[in-house]
Every structure is written in C-alpha cells, then in structure tokens.
PDB file of N, CA and C in Angstrom:
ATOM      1  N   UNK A   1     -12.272 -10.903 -14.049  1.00  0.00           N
ATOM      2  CA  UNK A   1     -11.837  -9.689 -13.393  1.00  0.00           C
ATOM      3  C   UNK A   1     -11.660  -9.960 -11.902  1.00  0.00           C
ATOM      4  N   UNK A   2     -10.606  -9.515 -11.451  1.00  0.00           N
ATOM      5  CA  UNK A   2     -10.373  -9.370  -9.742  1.00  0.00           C
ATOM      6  C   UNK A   2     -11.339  -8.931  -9.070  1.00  0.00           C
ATOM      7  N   UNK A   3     -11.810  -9.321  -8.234  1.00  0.00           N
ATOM      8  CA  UNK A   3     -12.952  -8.801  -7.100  1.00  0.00           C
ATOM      9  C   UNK A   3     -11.862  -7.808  -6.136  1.00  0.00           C
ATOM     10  N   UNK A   4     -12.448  -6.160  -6.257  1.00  0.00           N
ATOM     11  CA  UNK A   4     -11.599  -5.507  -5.477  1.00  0.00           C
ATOM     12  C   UNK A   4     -11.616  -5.514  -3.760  1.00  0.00           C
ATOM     13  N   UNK A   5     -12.701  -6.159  -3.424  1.00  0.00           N
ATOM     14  CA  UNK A   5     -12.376  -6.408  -1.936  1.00  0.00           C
ATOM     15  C   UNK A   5     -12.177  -8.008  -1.488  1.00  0.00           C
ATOM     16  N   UNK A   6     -11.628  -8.887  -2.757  1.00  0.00           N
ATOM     17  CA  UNK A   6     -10.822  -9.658  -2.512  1.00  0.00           C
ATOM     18  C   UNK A   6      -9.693  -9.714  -1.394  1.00  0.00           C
ATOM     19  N   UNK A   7      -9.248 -10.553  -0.113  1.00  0.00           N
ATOM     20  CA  UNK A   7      -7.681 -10.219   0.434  1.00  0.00           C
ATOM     21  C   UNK A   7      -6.902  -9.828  -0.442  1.00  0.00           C
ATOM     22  N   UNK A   8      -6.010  -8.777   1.262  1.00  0.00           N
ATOM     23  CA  UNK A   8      -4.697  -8.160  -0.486  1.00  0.00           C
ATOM     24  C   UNK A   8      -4.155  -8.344   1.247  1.00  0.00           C
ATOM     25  N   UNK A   9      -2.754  -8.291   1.141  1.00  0.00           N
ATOM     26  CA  UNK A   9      -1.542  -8.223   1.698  1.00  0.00           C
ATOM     27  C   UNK A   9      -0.662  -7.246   1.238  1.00  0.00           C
ATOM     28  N   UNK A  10      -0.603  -5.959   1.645  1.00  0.00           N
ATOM     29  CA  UNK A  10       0.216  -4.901   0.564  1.00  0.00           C
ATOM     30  C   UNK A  10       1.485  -5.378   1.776  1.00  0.00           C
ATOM     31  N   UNK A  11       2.412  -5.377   1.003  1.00  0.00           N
ATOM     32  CA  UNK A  11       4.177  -5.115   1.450  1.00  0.00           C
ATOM     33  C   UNK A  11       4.388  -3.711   0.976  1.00  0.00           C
ATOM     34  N   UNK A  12       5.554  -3.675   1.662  1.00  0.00           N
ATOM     35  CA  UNK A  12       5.896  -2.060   1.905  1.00  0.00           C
ATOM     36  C   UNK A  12       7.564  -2.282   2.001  1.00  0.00           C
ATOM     37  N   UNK A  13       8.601  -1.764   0.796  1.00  0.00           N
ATOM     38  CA  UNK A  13       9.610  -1.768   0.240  1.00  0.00           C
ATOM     39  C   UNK A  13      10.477  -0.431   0.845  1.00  0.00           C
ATOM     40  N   UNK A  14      10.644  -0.166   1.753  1.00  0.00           N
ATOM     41  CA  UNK A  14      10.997   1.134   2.157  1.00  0.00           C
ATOM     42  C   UNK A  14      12.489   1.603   1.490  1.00  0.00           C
ATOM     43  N   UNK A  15      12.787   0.898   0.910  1.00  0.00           N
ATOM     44  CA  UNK A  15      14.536   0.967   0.320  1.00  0.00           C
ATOM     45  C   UNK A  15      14.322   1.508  -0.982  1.00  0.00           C
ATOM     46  N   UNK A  16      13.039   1.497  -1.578  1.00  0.00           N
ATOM     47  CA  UNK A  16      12.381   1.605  -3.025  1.00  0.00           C
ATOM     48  C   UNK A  16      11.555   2.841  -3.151  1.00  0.00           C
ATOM     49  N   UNK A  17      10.730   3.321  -1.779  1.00  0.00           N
ATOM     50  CA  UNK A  17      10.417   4.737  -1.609  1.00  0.00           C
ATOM     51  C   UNK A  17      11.220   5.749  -1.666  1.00  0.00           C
ATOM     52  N   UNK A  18      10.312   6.438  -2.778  1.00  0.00           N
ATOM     53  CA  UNK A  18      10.834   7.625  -3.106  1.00  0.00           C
ATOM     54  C   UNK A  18       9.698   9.057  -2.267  1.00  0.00           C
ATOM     55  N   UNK A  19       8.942   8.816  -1.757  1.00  0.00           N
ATOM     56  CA  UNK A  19       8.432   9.597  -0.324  1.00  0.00           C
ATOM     57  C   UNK A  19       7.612  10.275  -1.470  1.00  0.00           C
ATOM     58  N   UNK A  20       6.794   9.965  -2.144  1.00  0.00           N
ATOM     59  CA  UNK A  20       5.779  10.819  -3.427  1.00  0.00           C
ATOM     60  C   UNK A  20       4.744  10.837  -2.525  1.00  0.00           C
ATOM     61  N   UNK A  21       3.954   9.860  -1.881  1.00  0.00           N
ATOM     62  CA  UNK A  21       2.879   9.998  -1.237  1.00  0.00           C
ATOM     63  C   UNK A  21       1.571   9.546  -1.451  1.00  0.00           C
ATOM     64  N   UNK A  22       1.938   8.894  -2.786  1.00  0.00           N
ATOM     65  CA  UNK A  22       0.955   8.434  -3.716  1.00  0.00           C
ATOM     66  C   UNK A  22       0.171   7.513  -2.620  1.00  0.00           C
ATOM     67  N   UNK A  23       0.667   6.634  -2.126  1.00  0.00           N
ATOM     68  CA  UNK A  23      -0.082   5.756  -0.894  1.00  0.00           C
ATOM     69  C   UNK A  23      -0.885   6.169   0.546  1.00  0.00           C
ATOM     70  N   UNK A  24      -0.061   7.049   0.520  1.00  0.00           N
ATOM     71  CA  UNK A  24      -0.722   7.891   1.961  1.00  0.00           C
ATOM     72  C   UNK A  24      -2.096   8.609   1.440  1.00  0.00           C
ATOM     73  N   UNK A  25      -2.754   9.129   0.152  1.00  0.00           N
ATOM     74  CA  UNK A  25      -3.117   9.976   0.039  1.00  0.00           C
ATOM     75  C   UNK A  25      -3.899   8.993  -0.956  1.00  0.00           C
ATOM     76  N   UNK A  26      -3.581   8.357  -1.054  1.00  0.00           N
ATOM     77  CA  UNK A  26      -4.662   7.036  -1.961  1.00  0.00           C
ATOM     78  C   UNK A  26      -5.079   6.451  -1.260  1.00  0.00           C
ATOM     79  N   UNK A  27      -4.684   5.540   0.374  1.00  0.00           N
ATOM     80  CA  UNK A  27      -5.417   4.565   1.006  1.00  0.00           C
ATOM     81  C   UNK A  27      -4.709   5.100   2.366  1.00  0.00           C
ATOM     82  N   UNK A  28      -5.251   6.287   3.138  1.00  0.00           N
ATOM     83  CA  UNK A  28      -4.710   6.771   4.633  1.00  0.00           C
ATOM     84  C   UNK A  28      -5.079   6.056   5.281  1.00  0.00           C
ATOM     85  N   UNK A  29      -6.232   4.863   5.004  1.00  0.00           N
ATOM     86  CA  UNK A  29      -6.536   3.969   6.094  1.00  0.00           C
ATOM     87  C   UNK A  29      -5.352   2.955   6.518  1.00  0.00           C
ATOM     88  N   UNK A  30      -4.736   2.658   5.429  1.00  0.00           N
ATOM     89  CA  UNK A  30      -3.812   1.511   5.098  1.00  0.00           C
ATOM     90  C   UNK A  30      -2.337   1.942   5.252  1.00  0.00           C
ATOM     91  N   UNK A  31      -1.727   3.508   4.494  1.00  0.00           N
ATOM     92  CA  UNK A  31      -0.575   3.501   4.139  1.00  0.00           C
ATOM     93  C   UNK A  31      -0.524   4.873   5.185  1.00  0.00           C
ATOM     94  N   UNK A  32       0.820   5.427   5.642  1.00  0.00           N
ATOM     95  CA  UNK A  32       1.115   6.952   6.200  1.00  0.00           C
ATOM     96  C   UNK A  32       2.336   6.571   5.752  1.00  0.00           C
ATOM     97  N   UNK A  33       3.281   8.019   6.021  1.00  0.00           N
ATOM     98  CA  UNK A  33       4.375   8.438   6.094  1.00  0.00           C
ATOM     99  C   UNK A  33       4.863   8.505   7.001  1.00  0.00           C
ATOM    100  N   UNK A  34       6.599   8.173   7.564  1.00  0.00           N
ATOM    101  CA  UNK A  34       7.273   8.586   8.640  1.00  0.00           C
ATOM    102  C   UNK A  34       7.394   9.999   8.844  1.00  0.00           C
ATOM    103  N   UNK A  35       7.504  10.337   9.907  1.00  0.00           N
ATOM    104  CA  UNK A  35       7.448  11.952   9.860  1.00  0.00           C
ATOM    105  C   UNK A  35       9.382  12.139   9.718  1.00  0.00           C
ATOM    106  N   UNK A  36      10.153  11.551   9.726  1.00  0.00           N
ATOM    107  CA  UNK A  36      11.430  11.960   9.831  1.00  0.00           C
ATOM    108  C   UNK A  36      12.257  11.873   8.216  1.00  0.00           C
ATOM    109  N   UNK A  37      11.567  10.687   7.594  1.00  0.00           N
ATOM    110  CA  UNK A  37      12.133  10.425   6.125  1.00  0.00           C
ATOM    111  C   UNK A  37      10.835  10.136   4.825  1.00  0.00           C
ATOM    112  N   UNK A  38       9.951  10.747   5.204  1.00  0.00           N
ATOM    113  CA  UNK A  38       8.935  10.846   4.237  1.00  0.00           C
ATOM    114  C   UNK A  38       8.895   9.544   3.697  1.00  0.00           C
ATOM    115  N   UNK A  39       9.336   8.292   4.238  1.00  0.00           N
ATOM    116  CA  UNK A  39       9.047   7.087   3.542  1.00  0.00           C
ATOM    117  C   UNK A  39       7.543   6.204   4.131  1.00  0.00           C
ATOM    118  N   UNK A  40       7.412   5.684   3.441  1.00  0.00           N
ATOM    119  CA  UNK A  40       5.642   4.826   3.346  1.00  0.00           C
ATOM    120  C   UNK A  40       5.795   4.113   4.867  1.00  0.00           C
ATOM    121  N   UNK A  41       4.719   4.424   5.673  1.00  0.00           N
ATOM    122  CA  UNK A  41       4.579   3.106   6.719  1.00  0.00           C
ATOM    123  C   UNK A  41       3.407   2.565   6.146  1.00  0.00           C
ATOM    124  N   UNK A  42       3.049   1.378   6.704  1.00  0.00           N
ATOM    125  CA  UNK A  42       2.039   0.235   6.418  1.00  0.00           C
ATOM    126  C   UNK A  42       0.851   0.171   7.662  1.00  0.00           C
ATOM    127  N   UNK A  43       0.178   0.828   7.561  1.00  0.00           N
ATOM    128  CA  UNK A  43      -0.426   0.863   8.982  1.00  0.00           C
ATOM    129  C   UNK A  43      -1.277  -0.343   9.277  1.00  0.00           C
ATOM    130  N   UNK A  44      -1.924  -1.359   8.301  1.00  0.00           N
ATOM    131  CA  UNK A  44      -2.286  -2.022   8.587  1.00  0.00           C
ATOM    132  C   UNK A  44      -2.058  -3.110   7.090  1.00  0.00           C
ATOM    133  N   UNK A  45      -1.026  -4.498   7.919  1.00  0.00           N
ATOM    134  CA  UNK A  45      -0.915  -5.352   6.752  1.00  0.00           C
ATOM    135  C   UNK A  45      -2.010  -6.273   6.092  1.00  0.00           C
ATOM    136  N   UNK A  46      -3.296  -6.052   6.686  1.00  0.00           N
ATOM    137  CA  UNK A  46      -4.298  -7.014   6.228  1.00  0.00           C
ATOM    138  C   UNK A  46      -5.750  -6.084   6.114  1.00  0.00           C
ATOM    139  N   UNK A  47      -5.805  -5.475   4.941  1.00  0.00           N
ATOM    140  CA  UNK A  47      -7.124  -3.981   5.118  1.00  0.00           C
ATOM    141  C   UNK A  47      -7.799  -4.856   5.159  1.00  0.00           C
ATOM    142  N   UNK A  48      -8.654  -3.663   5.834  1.00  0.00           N
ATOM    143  CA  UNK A  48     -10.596  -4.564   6.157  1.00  0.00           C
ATOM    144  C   UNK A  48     -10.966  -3.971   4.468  1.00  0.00           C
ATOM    145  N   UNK A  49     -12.066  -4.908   4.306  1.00  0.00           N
ATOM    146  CA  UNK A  49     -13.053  -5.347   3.098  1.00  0.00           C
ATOM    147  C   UNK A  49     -13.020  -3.619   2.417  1.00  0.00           C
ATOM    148  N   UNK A  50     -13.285  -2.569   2.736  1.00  0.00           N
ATOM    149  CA  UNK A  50     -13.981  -1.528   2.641  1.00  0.00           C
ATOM    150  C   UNK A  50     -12.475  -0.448   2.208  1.00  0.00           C
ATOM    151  N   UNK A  51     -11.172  -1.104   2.823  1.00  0.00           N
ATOM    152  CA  UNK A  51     -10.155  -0.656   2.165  1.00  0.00           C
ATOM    153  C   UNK A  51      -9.257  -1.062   1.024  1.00  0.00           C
ATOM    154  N   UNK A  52      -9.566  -2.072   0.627  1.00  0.00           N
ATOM    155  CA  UNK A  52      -8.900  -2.702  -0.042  1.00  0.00           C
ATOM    156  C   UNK A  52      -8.947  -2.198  -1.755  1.00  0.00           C
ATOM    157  N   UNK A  53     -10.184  -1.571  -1.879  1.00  0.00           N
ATOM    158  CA  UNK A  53     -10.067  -0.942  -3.370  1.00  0.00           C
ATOM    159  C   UNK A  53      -9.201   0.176  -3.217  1.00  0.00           C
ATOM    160  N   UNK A  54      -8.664   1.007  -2.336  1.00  0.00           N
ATOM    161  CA  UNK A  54      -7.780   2.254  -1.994  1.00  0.00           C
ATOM    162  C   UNK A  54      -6.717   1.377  -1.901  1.00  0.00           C
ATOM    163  N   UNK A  55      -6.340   0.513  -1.618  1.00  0.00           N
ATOM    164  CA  UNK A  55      -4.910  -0.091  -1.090  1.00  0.00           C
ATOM    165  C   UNK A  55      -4.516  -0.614  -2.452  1.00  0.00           C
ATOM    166  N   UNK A  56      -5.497  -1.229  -3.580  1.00  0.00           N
ATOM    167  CA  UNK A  56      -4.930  -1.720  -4.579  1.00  0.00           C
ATOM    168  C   UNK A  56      -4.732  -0.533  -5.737  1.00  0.00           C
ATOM    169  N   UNK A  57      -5.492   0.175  -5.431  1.00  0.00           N
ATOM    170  CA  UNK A  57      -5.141   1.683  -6.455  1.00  0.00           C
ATOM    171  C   UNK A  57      -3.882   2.248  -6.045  1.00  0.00           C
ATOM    172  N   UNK A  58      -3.488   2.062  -4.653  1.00  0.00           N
ATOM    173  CA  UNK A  58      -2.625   3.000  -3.942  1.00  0.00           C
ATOM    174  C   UNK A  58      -0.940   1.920  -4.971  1.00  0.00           C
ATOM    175  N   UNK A  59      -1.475   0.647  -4.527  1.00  0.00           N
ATOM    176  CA  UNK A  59      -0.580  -0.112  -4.936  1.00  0.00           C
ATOM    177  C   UNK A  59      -0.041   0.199  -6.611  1.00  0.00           C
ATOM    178  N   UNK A  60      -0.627   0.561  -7.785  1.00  0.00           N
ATOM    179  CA  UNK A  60      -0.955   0.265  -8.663  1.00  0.00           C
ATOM    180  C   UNK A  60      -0.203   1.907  -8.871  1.00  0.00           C
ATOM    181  N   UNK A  61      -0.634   2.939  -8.171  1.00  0.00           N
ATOM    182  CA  UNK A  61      -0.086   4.548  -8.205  1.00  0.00           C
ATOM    183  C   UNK A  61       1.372   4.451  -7.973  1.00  0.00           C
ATOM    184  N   UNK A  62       2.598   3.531  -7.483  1.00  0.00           N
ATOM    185  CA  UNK A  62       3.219   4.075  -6.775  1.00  0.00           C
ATOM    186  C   UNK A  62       4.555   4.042  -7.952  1.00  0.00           C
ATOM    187  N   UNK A  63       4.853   5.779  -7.995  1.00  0.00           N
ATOM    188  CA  UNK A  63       6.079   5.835  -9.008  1.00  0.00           C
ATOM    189  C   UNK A  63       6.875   4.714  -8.875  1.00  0.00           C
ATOM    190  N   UNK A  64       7.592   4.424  -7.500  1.00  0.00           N
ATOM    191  CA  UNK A  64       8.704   3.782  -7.788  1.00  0.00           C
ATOM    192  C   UNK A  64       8.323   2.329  -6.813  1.00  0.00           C
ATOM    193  N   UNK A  65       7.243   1.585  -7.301  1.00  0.00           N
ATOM    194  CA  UNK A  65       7.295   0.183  -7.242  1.00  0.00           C
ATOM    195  C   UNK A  65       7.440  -0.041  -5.757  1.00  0.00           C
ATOM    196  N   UNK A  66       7.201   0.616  -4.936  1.00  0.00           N
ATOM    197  CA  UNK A  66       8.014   0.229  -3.274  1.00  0.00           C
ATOM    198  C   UNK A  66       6.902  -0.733  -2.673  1.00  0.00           C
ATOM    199  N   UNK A  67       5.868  -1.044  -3.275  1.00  0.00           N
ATOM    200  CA  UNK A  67       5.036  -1.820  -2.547  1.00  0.00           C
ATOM    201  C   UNK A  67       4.464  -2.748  -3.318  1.00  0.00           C
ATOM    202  N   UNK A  68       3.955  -3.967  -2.807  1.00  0.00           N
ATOM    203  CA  UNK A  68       3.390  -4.854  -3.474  1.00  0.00           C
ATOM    204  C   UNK A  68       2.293  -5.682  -2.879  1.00  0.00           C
ATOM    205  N   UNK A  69       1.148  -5.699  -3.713  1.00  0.00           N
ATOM    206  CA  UNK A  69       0.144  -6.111  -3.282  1.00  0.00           C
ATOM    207  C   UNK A  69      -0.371  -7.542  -3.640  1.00  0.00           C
ATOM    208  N   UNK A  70      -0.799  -8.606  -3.147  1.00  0.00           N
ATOM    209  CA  UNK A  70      -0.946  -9.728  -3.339  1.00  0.00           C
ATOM    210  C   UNK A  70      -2.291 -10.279  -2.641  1.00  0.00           C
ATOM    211  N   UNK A  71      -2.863 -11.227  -3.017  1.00  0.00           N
ATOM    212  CA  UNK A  71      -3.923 -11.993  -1.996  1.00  0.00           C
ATOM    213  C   UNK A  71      -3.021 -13.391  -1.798  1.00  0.00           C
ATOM    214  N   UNK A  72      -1.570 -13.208  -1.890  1.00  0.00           N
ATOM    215  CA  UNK A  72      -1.115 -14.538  -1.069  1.00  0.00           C
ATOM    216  C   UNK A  72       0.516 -13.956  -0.196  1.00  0.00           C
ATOM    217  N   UNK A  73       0.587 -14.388   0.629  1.00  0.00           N
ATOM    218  CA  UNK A  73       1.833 -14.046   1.186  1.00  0.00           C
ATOM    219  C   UNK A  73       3.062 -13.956   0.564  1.00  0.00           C
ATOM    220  N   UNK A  74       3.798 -13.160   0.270  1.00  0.00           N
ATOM    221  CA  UNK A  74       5.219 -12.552  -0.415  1.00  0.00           C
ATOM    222  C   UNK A  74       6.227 -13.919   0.212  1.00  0.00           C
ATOM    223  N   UNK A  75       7.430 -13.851  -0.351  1.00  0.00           N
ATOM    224  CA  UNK A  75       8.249 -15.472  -0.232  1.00  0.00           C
ATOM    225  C   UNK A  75       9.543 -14.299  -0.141  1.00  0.00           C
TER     226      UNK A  75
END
C-alpha cells in the first residue's frame, strides 16, 4: 500500500478543468480557484507531509482528470 504522506507532485491541467471544485474543497491547503474562470490554481507544487493525504484524495475526486499526482516529476 502507498504511504499517504509519501512525496506527491500534483500537476494542474487547466485546459481539462471543468471548475467543480472538487480540489479546492478537498485540499485548500494545496489547490484554490481563479476568481475570474473558476479554474484550479496549484498553490503549492510540493505539499508539506500533513497535506498530502488531502492532495491525493483531491487528486483521485477530480470529475474531469485535470490534475495529476505523482511522487516523480511529470515528462
């Protein structure tokens, strides 16, 4: 099983947001919204230890796939 405060690296797909909110409201430490197009910002690309179980749920919630979470850097 994954250790949930394993590193995660969430990416943030803004072309793929559909502005649900699922992230903002699953990990506010990690994810917000733009105030002009309701799409996902990334507030912080590397959560501390204590966010990372919200960031991978948040990841795991999101209707339309706009983010992706990894413990290795995206290519």
């Amino acid at each position: 099983m994954n250790d949930p405060r394993a590193p995660l690296r969430p990416g943030v797909d803004r072309e793929r947001c559909v502005g649900a909110s699922m992230c903002a409201l699953t990990a506010p430490a990690v994810f917000d919204q733009d105030e002009d197009e309701g799409l996902m910002v990334l507030l912080h690309p590397a959560p501390a230890p204590e966010h990372r179980p919200a960031a991978r749920m948040a990841v795991g919630l999101c209707p339309a796939h706009g983010r992706a979470g990894s413990d290795r850097p995206r290519v």
